[in-house]
PDB file of N, CA and C in Angstrom:
ATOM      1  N   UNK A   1       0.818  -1.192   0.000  1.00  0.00           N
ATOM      2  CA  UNK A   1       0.000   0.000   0.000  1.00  0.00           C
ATOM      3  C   UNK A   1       0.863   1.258   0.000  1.00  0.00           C
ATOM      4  N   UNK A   2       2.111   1.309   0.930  1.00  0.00           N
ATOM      5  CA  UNK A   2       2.627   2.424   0.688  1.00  0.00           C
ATOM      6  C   UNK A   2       3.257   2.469  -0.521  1.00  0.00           C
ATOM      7  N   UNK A   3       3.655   1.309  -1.328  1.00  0.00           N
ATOM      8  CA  UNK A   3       4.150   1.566  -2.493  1.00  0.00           C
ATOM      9  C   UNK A   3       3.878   2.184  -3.626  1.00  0.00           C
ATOM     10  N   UNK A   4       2.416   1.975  -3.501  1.00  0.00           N
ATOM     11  CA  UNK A   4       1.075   2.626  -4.201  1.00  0.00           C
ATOM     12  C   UNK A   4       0.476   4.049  -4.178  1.00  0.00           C
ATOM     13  N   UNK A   5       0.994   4.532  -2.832  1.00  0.00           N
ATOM     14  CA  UNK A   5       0.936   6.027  -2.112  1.00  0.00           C
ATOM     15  C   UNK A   5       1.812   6.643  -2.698  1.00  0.00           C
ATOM     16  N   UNK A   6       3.116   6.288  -2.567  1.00  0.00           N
ATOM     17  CA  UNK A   6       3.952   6.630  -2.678  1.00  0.00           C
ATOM     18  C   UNK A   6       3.961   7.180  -4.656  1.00  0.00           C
ATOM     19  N   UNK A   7       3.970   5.944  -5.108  1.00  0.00           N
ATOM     20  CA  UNK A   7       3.684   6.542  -6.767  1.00  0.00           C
ATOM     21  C   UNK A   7       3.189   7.340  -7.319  1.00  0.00           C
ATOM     22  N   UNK A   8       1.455   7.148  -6.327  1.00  0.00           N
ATOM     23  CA  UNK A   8       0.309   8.616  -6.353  1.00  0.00           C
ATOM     24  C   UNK A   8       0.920   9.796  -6.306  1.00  0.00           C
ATOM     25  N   UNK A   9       1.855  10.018  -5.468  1.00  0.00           N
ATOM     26  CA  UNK A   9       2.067  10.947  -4.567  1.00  0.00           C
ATOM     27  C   UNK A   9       3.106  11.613  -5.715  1.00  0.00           C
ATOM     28  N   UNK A  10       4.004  10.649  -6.378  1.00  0.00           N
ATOM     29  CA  UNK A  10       5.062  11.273  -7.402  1.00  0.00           C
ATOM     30  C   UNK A  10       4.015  11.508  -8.423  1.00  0.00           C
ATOM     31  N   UNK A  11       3.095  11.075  -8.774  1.00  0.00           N
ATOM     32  CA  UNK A  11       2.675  11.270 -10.182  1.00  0.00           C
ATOM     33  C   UNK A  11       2.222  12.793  -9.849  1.00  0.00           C
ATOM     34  N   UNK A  12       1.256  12.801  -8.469  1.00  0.00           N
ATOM     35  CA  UNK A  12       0.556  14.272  -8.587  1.00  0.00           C
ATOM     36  C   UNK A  12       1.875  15.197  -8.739  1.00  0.00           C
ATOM     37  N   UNK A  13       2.547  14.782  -8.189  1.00  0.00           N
ATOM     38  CA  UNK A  13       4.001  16.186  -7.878  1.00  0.00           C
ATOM     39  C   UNK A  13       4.585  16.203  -9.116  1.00  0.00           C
ATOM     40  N   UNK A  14       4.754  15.546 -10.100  1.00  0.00           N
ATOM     41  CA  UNK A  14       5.484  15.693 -10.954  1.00  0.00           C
ATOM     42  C   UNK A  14       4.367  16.435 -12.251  1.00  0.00           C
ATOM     43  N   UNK A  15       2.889  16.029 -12.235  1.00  0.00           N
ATOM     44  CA  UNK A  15       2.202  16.114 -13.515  1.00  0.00           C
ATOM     45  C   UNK A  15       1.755  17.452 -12.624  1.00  0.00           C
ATOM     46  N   UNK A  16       1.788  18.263 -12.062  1.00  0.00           N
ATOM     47  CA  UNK A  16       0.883  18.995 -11.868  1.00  0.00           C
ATOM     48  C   UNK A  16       2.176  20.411 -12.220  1.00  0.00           C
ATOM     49  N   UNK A  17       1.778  21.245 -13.149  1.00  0.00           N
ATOM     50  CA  UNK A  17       3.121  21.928 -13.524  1.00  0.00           C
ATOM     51  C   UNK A  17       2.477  23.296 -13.515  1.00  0.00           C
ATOM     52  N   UNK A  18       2.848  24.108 -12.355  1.00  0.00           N
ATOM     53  CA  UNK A  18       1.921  25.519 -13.060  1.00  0.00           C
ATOM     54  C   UNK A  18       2.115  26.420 -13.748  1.00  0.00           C
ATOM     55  N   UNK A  19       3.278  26.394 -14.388  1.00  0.00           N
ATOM     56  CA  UNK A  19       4.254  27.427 -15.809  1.00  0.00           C
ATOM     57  C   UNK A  19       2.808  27.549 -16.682  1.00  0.00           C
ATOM     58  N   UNK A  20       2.340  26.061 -16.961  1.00  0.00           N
ATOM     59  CA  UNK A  20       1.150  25.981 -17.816  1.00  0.00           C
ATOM     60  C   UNK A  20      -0.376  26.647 -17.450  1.00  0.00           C
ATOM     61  N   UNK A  21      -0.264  26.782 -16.070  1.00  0.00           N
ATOM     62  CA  UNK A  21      -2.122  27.201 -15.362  1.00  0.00           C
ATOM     63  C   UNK A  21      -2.264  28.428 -16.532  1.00  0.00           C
ATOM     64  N   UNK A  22      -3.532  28.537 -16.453  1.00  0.00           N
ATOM     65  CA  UNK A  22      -4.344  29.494 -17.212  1.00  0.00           C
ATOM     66  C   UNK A  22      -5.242  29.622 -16.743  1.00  0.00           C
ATOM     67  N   UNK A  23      -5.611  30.825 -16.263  1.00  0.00           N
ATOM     68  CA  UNK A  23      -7.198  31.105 -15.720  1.00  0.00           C
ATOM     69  C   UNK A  23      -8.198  31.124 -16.968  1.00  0.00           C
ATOM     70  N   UNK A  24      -9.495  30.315 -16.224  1.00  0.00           N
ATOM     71  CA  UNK A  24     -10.003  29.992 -16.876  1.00  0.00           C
ATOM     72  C   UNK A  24     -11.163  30.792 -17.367  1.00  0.00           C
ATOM     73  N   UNK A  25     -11.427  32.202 -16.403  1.00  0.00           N
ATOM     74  CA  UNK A  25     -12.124  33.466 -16.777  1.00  0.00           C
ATOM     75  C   UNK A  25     -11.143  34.349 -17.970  1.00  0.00           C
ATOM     76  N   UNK A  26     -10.332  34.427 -17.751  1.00  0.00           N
ATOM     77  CA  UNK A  26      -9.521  35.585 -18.217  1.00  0.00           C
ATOM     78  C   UNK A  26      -8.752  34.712 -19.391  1.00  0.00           C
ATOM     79  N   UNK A  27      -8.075  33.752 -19.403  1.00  0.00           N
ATOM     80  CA  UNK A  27      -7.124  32.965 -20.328  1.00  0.00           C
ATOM     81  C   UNK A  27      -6.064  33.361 -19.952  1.00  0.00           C
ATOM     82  N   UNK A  28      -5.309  34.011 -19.323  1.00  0.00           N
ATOM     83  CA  UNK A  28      -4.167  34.721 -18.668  1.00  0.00           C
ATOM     84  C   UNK A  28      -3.287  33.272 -17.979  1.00  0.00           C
ATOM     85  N   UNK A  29      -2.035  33.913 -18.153  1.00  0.00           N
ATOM     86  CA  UNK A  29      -1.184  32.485 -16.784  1.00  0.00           C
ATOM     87  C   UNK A  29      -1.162  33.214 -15.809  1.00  0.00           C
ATOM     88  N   UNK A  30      -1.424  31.945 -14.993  1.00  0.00           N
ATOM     89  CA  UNK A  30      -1.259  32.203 -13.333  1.00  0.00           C
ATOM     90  C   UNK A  30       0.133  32.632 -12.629  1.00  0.00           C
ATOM     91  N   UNK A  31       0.803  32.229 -13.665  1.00  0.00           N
ATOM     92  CA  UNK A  31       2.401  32.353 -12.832  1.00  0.00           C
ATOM     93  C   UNK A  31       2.695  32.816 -14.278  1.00  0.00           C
ATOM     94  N   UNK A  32       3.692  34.280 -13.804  1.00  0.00           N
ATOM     95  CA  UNK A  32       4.244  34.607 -14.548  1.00  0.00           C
ATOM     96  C   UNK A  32       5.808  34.179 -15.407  1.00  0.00           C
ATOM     97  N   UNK A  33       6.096  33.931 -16.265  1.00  0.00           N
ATOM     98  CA  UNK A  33       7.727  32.947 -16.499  1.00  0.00           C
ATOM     99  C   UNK A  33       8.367  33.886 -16.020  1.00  0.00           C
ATOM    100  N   UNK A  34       9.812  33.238 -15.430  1.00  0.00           N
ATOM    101  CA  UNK A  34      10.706  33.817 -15.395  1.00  0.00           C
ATOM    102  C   UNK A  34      11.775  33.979 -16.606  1.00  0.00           C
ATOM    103  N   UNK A  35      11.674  33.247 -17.399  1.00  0.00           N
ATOM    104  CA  UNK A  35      12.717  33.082 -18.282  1.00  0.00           C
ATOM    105  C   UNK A  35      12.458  33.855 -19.668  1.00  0.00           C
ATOM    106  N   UNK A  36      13.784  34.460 -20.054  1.00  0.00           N
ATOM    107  CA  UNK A  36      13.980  35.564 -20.719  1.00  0.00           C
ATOM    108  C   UNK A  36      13.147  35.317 -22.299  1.00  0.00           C
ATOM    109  N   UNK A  37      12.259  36.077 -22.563  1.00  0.00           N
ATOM    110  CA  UNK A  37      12.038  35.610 -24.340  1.00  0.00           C
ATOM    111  C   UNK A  37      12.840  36.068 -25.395  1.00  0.00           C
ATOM    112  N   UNK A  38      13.004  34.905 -26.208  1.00  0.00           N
ATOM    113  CA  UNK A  38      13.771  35.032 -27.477  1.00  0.00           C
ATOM    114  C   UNK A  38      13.321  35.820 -28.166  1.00  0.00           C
ATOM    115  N   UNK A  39      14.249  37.239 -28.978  1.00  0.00           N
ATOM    116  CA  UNK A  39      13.737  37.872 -29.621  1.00  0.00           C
ATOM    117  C   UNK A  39      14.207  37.050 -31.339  1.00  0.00           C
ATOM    118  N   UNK A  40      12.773  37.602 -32.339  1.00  0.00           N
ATOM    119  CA  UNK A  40      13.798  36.277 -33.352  1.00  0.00           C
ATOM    120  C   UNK A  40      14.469  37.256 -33.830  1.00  0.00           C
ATOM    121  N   UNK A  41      15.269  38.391 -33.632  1.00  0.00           N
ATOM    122  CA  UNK A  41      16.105  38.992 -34.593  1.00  0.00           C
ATOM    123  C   UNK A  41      17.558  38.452 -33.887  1.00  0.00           C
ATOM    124  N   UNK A  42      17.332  37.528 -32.831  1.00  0.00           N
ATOM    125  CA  UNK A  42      18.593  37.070 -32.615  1.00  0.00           C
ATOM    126  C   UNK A  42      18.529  35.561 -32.968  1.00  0.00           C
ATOM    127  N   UNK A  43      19.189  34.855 -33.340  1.00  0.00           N
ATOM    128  CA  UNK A  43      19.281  33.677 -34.096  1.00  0.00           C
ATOM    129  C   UNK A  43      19.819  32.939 -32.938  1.00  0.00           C
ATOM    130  N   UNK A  44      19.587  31.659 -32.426  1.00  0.00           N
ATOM    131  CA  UNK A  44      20.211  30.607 -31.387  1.00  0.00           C
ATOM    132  C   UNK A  44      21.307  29.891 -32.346  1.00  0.00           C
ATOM    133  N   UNK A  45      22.741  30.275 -31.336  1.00  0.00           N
ATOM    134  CA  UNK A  45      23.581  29.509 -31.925  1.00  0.00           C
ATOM    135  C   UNK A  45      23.570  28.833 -31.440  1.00  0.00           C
ATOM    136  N   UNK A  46      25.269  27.860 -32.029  1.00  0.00           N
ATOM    137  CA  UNK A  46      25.760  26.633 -31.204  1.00  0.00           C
ATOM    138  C   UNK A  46      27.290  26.288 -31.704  1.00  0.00           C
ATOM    139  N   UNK A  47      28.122  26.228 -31.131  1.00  0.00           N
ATOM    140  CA  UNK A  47      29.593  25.352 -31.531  1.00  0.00           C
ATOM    141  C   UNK A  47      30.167  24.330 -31.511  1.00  0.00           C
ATOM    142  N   UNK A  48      31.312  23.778 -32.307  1.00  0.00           N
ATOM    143  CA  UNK A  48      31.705  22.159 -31.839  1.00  0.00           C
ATOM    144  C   UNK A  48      33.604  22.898 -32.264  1.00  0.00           C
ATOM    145  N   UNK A  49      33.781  22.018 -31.868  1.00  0.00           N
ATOM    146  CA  UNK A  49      35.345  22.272 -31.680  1.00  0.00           C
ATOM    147  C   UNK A  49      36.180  20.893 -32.308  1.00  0.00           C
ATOM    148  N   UNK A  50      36.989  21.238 -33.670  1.00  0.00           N
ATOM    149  CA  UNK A  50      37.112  19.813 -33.956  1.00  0.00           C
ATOM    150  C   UNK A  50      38.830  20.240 -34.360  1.00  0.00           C
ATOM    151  N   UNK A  51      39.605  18.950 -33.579  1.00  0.00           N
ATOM    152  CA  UNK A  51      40.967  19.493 -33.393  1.00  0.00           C
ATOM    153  C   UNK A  51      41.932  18.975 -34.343  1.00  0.00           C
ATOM    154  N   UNK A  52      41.452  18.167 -35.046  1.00  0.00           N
ATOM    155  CA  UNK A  52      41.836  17.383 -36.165  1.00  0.00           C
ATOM    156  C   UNK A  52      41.948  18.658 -37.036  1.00  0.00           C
ATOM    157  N   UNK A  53      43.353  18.937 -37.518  1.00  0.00           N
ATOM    158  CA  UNK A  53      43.529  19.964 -38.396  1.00  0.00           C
ATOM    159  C   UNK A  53      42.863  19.405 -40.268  1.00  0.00           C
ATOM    160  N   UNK A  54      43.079  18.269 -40.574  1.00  0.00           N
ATOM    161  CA  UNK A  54      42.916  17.849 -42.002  1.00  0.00           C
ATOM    162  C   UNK A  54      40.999  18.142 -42.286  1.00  0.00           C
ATOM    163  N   UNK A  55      40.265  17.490 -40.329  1.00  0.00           N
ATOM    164  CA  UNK A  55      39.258  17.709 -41.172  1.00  0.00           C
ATOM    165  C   UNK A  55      38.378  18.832 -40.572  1.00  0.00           C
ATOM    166  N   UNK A  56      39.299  19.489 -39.753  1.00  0.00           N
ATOM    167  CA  UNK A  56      38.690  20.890 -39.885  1.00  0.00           C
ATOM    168  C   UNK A  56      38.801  21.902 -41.188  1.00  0.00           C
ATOM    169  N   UNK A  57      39.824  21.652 -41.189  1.00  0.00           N
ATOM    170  CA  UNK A  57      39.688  22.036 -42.791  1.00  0.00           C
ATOM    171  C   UNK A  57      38.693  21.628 -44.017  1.00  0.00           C
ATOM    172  N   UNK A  58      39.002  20.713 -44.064  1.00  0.00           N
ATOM    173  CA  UNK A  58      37.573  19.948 -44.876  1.00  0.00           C
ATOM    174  C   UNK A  58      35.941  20.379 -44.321  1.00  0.00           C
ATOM    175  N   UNK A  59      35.378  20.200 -42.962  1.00  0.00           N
ATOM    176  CA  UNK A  59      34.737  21.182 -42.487  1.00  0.00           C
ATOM    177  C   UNK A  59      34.496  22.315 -43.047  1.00  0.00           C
ATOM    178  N   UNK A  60      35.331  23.391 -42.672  1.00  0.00           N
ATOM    179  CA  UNK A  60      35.326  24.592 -43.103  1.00  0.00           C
ATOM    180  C   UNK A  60      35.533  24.867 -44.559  1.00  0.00           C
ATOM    181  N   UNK A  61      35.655  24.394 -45.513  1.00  0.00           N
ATOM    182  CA  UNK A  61      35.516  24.250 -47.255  1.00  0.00           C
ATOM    183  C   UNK A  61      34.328  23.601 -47.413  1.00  0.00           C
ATOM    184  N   UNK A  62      33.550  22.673 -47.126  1.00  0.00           N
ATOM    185  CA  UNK A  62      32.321  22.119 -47.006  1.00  0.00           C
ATOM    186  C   UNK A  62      31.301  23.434 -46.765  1.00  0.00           C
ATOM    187  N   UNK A  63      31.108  23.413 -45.521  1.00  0.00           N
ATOM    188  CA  UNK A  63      30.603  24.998 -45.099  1.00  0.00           C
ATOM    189  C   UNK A  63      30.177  26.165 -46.123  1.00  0.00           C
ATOM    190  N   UNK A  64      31.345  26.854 -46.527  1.00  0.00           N
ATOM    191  CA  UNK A  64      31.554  27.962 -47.659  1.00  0.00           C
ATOM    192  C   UNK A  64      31.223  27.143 -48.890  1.00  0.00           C
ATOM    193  N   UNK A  65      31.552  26.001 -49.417  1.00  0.00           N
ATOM    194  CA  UNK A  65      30.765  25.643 -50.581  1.00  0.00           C
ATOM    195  C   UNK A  65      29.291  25.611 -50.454  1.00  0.00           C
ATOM    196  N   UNK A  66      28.769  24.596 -49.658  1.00  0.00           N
ATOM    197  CA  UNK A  66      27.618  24.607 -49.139  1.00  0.00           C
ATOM    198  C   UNK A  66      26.503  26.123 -48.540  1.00  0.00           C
ATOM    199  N   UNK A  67      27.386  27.226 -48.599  1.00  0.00           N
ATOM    200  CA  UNK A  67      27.189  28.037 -48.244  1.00  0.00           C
ATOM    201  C   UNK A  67      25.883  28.462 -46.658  1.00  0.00           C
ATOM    202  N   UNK A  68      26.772  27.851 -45.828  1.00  0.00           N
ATOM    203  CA  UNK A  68      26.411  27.559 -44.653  1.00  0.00           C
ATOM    204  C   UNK A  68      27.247  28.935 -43.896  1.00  0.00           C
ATOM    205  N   UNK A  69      26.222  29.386 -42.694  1.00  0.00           N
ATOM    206  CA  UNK A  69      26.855  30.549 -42.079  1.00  0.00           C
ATOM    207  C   UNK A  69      27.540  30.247 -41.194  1.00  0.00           C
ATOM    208  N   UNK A  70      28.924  30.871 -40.797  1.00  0.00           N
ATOM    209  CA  UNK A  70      29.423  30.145 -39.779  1.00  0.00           C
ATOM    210  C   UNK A  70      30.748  31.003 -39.405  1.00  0.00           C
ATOM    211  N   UNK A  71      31.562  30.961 -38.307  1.00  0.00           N
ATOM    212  CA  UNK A  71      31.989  31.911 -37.982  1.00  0.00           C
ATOM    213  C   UNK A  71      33.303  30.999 -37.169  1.00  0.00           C
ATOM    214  N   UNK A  72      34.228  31.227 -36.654  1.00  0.00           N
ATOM    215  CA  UNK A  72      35.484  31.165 -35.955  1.00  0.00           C
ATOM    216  C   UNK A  72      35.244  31.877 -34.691  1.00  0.00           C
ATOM    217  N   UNK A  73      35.297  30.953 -33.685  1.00  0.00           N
ATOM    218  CA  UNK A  73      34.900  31.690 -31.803  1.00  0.00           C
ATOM    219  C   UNK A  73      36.200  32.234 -31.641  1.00  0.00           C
ATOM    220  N   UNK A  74      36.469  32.984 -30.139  1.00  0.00           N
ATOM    221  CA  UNK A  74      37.144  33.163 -30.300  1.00  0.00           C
ATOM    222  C   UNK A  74      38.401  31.897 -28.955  1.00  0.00           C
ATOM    223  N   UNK A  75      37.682  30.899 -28.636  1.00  0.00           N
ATOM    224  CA  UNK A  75      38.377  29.834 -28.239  1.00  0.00           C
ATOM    225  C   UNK A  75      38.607  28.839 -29.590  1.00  0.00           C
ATOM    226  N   UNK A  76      38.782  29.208 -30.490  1.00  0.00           N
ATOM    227  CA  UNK A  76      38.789  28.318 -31.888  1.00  0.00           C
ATOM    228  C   UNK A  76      37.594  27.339 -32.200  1.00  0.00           C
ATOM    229  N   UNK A  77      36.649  27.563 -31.682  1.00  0.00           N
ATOM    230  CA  UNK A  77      35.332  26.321 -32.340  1.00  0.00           C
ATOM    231  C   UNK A  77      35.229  27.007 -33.061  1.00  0.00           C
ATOM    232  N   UNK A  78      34.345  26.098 -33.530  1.00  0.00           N
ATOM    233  CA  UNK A  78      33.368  26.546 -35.542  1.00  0.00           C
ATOM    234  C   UNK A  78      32.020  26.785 -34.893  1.00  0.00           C
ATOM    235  N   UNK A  79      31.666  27.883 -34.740  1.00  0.00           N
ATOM    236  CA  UNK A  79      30.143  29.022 -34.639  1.00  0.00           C
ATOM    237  C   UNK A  79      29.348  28.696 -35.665  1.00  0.00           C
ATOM    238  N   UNK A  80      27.884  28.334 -35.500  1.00  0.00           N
ATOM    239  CA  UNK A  80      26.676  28.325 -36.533  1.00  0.00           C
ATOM    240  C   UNK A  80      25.454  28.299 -36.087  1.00  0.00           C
ATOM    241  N   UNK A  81      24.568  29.137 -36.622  1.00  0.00           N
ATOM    242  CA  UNK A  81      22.711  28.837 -36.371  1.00  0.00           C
ATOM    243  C   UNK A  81      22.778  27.735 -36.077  1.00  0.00           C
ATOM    244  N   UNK A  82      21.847  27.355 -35.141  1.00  0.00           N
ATOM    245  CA  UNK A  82      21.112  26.476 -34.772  1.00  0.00           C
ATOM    246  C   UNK A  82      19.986  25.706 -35.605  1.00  0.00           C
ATOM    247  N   UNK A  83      19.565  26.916 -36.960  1.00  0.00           N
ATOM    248  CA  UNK A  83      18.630  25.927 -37.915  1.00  0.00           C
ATOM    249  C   UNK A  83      19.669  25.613 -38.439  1.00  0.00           C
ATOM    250  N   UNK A  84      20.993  25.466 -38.220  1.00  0.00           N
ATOM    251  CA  UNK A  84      21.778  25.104 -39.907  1.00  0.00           C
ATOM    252  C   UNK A  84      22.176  23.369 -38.979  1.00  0.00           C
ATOM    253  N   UNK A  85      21.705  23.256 -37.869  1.00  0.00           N
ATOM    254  CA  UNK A  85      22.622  21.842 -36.965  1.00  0.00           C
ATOM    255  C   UNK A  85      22.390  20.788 -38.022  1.00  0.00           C
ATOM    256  N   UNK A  86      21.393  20.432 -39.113  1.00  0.00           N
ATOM    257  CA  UNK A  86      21.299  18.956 -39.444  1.00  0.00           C
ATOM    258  C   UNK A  86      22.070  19.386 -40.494  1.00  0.00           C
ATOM    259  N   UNK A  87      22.339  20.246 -41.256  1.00  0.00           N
ATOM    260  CA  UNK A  87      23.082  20.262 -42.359  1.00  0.00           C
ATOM    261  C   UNK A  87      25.070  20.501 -41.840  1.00  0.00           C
ATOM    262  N   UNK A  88      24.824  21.067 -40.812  1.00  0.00           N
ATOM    263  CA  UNK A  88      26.731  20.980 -40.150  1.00  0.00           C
ATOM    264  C   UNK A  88      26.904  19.816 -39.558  1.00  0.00           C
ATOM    265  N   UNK A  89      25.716  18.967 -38.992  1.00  0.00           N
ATOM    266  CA  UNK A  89      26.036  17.517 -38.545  1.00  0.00           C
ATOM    267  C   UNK A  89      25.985  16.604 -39.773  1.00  0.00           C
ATOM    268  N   UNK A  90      25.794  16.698 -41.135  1.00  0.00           N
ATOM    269  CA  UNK A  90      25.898  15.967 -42.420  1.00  0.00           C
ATOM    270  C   UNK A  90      27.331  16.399 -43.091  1.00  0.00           C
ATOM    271  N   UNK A  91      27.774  17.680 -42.369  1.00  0.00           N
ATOM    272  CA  UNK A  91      28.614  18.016 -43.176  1.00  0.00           C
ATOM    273  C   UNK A  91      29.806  17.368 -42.374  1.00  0.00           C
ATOM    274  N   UNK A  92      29.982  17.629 -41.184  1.00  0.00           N
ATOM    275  CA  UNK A  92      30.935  16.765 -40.714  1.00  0.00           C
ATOM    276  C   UNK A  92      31.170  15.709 -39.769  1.00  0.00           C
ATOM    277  N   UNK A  93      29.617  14.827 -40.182  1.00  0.00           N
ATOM    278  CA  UNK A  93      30.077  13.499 -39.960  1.00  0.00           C
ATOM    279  C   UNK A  93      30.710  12.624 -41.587  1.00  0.00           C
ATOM    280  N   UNK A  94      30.290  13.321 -43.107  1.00  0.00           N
ATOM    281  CA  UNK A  94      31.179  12.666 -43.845  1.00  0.00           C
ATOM    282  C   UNK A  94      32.427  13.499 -44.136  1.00  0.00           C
ATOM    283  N   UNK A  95      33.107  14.759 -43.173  1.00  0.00           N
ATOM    284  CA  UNK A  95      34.327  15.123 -43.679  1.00  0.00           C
ATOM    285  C   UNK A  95      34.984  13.735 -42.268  1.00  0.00           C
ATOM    286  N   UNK A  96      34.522  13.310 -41.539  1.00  0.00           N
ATOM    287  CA  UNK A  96      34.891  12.310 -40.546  1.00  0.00           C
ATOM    288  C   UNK A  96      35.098  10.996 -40.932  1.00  0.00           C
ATOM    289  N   UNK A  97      33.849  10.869 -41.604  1.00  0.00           N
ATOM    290  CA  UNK A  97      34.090   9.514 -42.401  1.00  0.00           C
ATOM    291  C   UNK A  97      34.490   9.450 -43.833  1.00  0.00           C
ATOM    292  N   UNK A  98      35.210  10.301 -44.675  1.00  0.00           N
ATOM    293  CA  UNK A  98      36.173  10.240 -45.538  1.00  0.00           C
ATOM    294  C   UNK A  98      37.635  10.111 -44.721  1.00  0.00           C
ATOM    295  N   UNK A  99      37.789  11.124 -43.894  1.00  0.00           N
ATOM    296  CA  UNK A  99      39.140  10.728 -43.120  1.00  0.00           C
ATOM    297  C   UNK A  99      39.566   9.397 -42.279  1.00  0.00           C
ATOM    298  N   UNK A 100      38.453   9.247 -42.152  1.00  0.00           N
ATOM    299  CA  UNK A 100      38.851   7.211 -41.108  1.00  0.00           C
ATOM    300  C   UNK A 100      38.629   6.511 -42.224  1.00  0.00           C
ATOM    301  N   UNK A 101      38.049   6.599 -43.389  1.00  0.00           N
ATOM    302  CA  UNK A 101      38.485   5.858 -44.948  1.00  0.00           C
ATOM    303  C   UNK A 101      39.513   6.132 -45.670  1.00  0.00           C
ATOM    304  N   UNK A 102      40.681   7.127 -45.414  1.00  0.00           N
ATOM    305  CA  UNK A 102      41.697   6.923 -45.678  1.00  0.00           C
ATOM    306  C   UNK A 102      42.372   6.920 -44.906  1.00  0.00           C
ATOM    307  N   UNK A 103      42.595   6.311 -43.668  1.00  0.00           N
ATOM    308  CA  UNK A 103      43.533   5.932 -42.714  1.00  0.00           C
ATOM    309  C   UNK A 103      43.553   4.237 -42.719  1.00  0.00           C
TER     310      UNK A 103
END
């Protein structure tokens, strides 16, 4: 039985989330967010850092052909939008797997 309480007890605590409440006169949230809103004139980046000089290079010629936006941090990763991730994760998982095919 307490095992059973106990589950109840996580399910209410976990499913009950009030970020989401909405009054149901007004349509308004009950709790205001704390967290900052994205304006879209700023774009969500993201970086990867790849130390392999042959296929960072290859990388970065991929990129500019492909004409993908992308930038040099200034700890040396490779900078890019966040809509561009499935096309920089295509681009260098085969500059990765041309290089472990010629090794």
């Amino acid at each position: 039985m307490r095992l059973v309480s106990s589950v109840l007890l996580a399910t209410m605590l976990y499913g009950c989330d009030t970020q989401d409440a909405i009054d149901a006169e007004t349509d308004a949230p009950l709790v205001e967010s704390a967290q900052p809103l994205i304006e879209p004139e700023q774009p969500l980046v993201d970086s990867f850092t790849m130390r392999n000089p042959e296929i960072r290079e290859d990388i970065l010629n991929q990129l500019n052909l492909q004409g993908v936006e992308h930038w040099e941090n200034d700890d040396g990763s490779i900078g890019f939008n966040v809509v561009d991730t499935k096309q920089v994760d295509q681009i260098a998982n085969e500059a990765i797997g041309v290089y472990i095919s010629l090794q």
